[in-house]
N, C-alpha and C. Protein backbone atom coordinates (compact mmCIF):
# COMPACT_ATOMS: atom_id res chain seq x y z
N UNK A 1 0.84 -1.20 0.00
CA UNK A 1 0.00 0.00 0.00
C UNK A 1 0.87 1.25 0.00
N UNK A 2 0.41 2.31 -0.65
CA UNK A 2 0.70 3.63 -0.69
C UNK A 2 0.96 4.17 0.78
N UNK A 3 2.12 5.30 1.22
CA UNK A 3 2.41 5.38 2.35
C UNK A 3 1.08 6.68 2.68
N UNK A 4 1.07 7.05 1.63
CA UNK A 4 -0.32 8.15 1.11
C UNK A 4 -1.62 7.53 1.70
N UNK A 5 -2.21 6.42 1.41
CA UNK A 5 -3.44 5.92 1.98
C UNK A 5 -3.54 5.75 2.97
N UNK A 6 -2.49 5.61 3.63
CA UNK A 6 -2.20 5.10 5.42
C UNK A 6 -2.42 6.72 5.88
N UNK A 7 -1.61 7.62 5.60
CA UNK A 7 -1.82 9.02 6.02
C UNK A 7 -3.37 9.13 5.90
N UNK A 8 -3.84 8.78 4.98
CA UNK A 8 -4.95 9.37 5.10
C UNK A 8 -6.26 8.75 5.95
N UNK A 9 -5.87 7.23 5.85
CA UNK A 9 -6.51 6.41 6.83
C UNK A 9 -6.38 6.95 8.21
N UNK A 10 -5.45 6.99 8.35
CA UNK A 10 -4.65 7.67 9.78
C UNK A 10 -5.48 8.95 10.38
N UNK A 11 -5.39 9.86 9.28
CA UNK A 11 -6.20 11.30 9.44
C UNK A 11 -7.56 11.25 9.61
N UNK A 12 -8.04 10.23 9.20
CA UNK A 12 -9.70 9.74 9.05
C UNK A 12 -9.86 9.24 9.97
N UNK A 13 -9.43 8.07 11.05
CA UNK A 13 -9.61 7.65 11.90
C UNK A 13 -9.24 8.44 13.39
N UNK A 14 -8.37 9.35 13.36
CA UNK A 14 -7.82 10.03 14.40
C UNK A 14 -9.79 11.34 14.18
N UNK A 15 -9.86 12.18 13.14
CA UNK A 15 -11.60 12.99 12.84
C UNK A 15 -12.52 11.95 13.57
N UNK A 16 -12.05 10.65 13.09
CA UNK A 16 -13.89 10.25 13.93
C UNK A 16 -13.49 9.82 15.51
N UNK A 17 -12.56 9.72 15.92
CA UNK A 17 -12.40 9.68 17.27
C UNK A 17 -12.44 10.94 17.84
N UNK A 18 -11.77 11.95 17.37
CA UNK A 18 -12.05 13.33 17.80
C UNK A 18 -13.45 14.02 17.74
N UNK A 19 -14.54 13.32 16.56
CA UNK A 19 -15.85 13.73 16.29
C UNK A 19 -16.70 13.07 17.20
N UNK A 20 -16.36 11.97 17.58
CA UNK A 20 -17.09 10.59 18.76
C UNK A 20 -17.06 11.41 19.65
N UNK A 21 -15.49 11.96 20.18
CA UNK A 21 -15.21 12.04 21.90
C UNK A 21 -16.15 13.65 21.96
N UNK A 22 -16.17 14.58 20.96
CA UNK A 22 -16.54 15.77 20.72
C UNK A 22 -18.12 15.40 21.31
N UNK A 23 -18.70 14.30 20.85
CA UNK A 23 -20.40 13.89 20.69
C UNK A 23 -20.63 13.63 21.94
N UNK A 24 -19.79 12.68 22.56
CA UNK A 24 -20.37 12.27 23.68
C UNK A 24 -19.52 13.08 25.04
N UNK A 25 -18.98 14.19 24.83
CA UNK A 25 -18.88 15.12 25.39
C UNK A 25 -20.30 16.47 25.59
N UNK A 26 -20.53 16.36 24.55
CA UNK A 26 -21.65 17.46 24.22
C UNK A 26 -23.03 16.95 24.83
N UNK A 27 -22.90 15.42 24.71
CA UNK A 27 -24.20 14.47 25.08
C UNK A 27 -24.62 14.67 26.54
N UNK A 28 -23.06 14.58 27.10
CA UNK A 28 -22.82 14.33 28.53
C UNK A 28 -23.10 15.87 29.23
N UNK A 29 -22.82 17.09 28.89
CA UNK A 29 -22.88 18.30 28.91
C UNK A 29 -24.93 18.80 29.22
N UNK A 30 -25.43 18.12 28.02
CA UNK A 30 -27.04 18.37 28.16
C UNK A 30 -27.06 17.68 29.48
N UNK A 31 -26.74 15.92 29.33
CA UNK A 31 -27.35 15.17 30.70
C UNK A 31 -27.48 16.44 32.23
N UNK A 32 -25.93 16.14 32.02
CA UNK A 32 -25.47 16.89 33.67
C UNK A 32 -26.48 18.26 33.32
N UNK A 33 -26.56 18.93 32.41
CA UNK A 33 -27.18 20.42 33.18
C UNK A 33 -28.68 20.04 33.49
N UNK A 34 -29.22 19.14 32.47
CA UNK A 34 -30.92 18.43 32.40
C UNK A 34 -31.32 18.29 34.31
N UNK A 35 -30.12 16.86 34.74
CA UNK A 35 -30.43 16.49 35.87
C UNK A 35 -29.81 17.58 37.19
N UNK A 36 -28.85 18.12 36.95
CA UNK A 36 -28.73 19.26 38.00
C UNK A 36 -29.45 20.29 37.71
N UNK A 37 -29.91 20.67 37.13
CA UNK A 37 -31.52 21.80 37.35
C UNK A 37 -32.33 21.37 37.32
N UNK A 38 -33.00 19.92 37.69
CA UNK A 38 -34.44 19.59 38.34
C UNK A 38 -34.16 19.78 39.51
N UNK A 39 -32.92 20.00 39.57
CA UNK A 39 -33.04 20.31 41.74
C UNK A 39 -32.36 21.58 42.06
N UNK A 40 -31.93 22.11 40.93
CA UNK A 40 -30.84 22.92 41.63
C UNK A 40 -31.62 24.48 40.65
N UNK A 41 -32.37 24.59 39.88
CA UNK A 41 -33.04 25.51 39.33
C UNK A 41 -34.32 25.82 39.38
N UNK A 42 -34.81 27.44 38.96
CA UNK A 42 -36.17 27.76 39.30
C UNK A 42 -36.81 27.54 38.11
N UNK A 43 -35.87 27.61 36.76
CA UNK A 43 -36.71 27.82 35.75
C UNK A 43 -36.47 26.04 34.98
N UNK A 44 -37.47 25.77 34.01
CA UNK A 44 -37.42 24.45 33.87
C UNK A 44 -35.94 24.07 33.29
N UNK A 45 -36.21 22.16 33.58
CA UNK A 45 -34.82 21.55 33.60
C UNK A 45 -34.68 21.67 31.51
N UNK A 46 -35.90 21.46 31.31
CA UNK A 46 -35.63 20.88 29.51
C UNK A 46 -35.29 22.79 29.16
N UNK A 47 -35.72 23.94 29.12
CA UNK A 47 -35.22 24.76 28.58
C UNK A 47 -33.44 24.73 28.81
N UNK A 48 -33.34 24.41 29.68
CA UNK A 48 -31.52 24.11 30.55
C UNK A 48 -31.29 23.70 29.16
N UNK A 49 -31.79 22.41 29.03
CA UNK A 49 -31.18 20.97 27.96
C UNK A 49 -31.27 21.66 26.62
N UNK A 50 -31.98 22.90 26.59
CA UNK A 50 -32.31 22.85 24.73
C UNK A 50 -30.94 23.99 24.71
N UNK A 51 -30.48 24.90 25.93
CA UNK A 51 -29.72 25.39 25.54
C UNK A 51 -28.31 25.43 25.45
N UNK A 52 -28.29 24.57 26.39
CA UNK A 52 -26.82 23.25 26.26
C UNK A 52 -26.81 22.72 24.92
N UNK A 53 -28.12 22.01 24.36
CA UNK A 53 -27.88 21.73 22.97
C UNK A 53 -27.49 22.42 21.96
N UNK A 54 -27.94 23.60 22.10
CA UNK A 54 -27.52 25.19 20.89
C UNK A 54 -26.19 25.52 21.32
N UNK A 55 -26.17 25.55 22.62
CA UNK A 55 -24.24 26.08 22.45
C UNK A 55 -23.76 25.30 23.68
N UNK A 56 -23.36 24.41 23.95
CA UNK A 56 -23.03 23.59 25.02
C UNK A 56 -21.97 24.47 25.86
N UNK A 57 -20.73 25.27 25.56
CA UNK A 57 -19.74 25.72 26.21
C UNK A 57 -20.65 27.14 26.91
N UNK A 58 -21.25 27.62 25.81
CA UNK A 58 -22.11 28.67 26.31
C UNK A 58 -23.23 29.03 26.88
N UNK A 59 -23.66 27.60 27.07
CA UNK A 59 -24.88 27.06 27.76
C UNK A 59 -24.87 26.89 29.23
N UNK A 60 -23.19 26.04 29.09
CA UNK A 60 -22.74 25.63 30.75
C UNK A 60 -22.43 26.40 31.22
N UNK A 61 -21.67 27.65 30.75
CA UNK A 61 -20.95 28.78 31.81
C UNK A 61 -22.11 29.40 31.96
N UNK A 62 -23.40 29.92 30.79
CA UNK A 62 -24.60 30.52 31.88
C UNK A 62 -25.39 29.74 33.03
N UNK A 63 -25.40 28.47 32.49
CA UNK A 63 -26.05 27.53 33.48
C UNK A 63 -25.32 27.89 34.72
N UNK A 64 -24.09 27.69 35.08
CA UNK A 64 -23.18 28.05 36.27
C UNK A 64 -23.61 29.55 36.64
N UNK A 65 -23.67 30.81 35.50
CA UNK A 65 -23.85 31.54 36.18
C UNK A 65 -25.19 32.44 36.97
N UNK A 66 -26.19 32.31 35.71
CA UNK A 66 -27.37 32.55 36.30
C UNK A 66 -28.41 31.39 36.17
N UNK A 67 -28.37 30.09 36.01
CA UNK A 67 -29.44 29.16 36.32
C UNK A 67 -29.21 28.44 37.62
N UNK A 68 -28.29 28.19 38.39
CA UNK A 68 -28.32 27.72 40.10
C UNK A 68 -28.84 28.83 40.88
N UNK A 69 -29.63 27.80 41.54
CA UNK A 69 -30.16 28.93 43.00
C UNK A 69 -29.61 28.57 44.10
N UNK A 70 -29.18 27.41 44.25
CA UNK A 70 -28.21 26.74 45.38
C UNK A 70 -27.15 26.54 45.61
């Protein structure tokens, strides 16, 4: 085989591990804010989750800053 196809195999497989760990980072991001604001928020837990889903990094630092009451 071409040392070319391996590079590129290589590059392809390194994207979907980085696209996987990216997913179930983002997945894990909705969970945790979903289940820590049924107890820890005034306003509902699923608006939390839809906006973790739209921007997850920018979802969690507001979640931290104005969605806990406790």
């Amino acid at each position: 085989m071409s040392p070319i196809l391996l590079q590129g195999g290589a590059a392809a497989a390194i994207s979907l591990l980085f696209g996987l760990f990216a997913l179930i980072v983002h997945l894990a991001i909705i969970v945790w804010i979903y289940s820590d604001a049924q107890g820890r928020s005034d306003q509902p837990a699923f608006l939390w989750a839809i906006v973790a889903f739209l921007a997850p990094l920018l979802g969690l630092v507001l979640y931290f800053i104005i969605g806990r009451n406790r």
